[in-house]
C-alpha atoms as a PDB file:
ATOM      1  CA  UNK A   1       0.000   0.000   0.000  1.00  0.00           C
ATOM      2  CA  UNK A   2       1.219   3.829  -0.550  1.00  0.00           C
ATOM      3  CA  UNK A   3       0.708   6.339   1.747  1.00  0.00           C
ATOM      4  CA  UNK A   4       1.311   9.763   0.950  1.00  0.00           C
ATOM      5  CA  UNK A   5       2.657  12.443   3.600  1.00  0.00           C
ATOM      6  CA  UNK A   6       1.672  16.406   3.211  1.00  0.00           C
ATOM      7  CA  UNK A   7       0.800  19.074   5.000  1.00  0.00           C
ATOM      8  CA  UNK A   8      -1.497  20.672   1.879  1.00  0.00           C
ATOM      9  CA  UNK A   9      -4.119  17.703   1.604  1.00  0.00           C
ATOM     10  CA  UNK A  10      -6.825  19.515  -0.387  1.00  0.00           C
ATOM     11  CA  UNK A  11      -4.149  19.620  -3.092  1.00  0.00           C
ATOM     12  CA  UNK A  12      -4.908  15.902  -3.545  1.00  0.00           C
ATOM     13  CA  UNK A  13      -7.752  13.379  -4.277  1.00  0.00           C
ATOM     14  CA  UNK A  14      -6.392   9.804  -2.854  1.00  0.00           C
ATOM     15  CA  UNK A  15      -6.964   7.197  -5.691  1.00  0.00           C
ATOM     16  CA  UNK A  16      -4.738   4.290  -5.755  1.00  0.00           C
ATOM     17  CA  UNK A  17      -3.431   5.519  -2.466  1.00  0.00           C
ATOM     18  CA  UNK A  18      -3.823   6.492   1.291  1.00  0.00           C
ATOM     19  CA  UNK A  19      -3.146   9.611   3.495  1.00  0.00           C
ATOM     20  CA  UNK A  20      -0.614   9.647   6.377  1.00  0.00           C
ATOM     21  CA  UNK A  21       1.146  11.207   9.069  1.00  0.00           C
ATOM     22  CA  UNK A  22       4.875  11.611   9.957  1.00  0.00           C
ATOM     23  CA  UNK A  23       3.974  10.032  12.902  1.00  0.00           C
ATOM     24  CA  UNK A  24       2.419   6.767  11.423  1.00  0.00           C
ATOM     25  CA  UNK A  25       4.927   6.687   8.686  1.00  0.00           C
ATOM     26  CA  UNK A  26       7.874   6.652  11.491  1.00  0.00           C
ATOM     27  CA  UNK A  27       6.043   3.996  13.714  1.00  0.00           C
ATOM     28  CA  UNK A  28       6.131   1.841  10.826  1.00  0.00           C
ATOM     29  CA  UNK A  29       9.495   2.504   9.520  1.00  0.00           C
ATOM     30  CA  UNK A  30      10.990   2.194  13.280  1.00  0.00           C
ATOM     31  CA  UNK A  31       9.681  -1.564  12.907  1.00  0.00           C
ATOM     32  CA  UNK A  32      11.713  -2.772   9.888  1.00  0.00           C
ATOM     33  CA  UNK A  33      15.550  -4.354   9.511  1.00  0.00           C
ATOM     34  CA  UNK A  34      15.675  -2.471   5.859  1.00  0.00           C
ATOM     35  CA  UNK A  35      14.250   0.385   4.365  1.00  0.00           C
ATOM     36  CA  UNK A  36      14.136   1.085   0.616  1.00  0.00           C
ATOM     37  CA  UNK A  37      14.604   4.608  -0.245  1.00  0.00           C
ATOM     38  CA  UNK A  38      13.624   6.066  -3.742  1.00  0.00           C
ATOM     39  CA  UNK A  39      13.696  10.301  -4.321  1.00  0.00           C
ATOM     40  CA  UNK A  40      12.182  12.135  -7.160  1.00  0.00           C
ATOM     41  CA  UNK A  41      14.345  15.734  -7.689  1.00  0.00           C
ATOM     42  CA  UNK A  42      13.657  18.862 -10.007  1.00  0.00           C
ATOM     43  CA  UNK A  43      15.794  17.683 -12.681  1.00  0.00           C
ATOM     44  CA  UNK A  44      18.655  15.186 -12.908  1.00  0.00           C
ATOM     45  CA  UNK A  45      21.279  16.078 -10.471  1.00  0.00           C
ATOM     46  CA  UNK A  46      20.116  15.183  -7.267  1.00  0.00           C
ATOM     47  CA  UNK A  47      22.613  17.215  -6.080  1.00  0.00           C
ATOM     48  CA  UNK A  48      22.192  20.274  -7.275  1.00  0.00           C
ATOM     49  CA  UNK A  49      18.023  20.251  -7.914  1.00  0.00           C
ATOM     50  CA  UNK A  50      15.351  20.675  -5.369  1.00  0.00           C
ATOM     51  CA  UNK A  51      14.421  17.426  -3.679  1.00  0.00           C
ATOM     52  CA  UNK A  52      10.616  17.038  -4.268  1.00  0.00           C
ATOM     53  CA  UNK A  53       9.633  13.952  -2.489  1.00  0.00           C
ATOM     54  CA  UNK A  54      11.673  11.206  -0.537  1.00  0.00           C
ATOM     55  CA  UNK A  55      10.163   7.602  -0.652  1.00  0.00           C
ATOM     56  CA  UNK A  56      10.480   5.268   2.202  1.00  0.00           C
ATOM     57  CA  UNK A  57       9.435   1.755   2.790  1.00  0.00           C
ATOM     58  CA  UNK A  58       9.246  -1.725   2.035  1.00  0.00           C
ATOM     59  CA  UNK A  59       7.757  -4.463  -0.063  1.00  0.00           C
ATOM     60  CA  UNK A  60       4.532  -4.114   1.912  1.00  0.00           C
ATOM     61  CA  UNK A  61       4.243  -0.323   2.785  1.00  0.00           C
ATOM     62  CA  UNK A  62       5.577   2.797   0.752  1.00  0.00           C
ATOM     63  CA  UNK A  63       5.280   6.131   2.021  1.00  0.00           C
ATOM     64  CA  UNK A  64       5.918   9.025  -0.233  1.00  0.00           C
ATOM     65  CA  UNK A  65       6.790  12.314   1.393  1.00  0.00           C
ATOM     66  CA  UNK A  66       6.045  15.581  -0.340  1.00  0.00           C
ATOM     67  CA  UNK A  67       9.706  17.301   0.491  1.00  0.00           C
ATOM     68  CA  UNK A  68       7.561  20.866  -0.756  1.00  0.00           C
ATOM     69  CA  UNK A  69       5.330  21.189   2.708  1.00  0.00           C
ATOM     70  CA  UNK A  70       6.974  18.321   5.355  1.00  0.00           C
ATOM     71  CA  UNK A  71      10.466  18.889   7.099  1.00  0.00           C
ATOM     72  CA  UNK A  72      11.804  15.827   5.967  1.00  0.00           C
ATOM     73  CA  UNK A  73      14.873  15.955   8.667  1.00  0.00           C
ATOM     74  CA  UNK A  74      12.333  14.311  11.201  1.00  0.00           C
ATOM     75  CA  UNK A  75      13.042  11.138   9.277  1.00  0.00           C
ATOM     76  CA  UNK A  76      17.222  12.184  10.634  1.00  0.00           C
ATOM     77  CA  UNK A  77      18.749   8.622  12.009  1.00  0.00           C
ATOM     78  CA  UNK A  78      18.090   9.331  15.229  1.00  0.00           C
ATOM     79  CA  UNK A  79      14.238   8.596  14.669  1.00  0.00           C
ATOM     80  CA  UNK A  80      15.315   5.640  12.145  1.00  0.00           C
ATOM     81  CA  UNK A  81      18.243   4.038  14.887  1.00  0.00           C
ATOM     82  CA  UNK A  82      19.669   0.632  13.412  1.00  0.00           C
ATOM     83  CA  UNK A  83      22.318  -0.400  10.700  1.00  0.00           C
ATOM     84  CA  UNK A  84      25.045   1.626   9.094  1.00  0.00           C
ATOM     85  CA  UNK A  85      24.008   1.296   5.884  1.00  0.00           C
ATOM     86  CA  UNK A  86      20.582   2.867   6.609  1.00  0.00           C
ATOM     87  CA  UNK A  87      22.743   5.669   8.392  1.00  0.00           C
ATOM     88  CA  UNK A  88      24.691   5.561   5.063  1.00  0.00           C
ATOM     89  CA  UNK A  89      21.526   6.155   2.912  1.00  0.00           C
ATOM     90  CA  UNK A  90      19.597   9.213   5.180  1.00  0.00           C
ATOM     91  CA  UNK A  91      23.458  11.015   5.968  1.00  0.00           C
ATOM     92  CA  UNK A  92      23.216  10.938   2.169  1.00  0.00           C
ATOM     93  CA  UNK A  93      19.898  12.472   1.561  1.00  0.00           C
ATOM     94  CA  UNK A  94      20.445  14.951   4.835  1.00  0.00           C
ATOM     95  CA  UNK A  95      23.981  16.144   4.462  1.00  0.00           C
ATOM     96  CA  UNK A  96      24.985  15.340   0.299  1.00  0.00           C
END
């Protein structure tokens, strides 16, 4: 299932997806061994163009954050604690 995190709901109709919180999304996430982690950016540097949403999840839940109206730093490793290479993958997003 896909959730979808943002703060400017009326902007979308949910088909072929759900609503959620930060707050679900993290309770979830908290629970798993591995996370996937998929971005969509402005254009094709993902260094150098805006970061417009951050995907996170597994093979069973995806939740898509919209990077335009949620501080995606609350999903920092400390509220993701676990295995270097997840550390590896949200330093990268935070501090690239």
């Amino acid at each position: 299932m896909v959730y979808l995190i943002t703060n400017q709901k009326s902007a979308f109709t949910p088909v072929g997806y759900s609503m959620s919180t930060v707050e679900e999304s993290l309770e979830y996430l908290n629970q798993l061994d591995e996370i996937g982690v998929d971005t969509e950016t402005r254009g094709f540097d993902p260094h150098t163009k805006e970061l417009l949403s951050l995907q996170l999840g597994d093979g069973e839940k995806q939740y898509v954050i919209d990077c335009s109206t949620v501080n995606i730093k609350v999903y920092n490793v400390k509220y993701l604690p676990g295995y270097a290479y997840r550390n590896f993958l949200v330093n990268f997003i935070f501090y690239s």
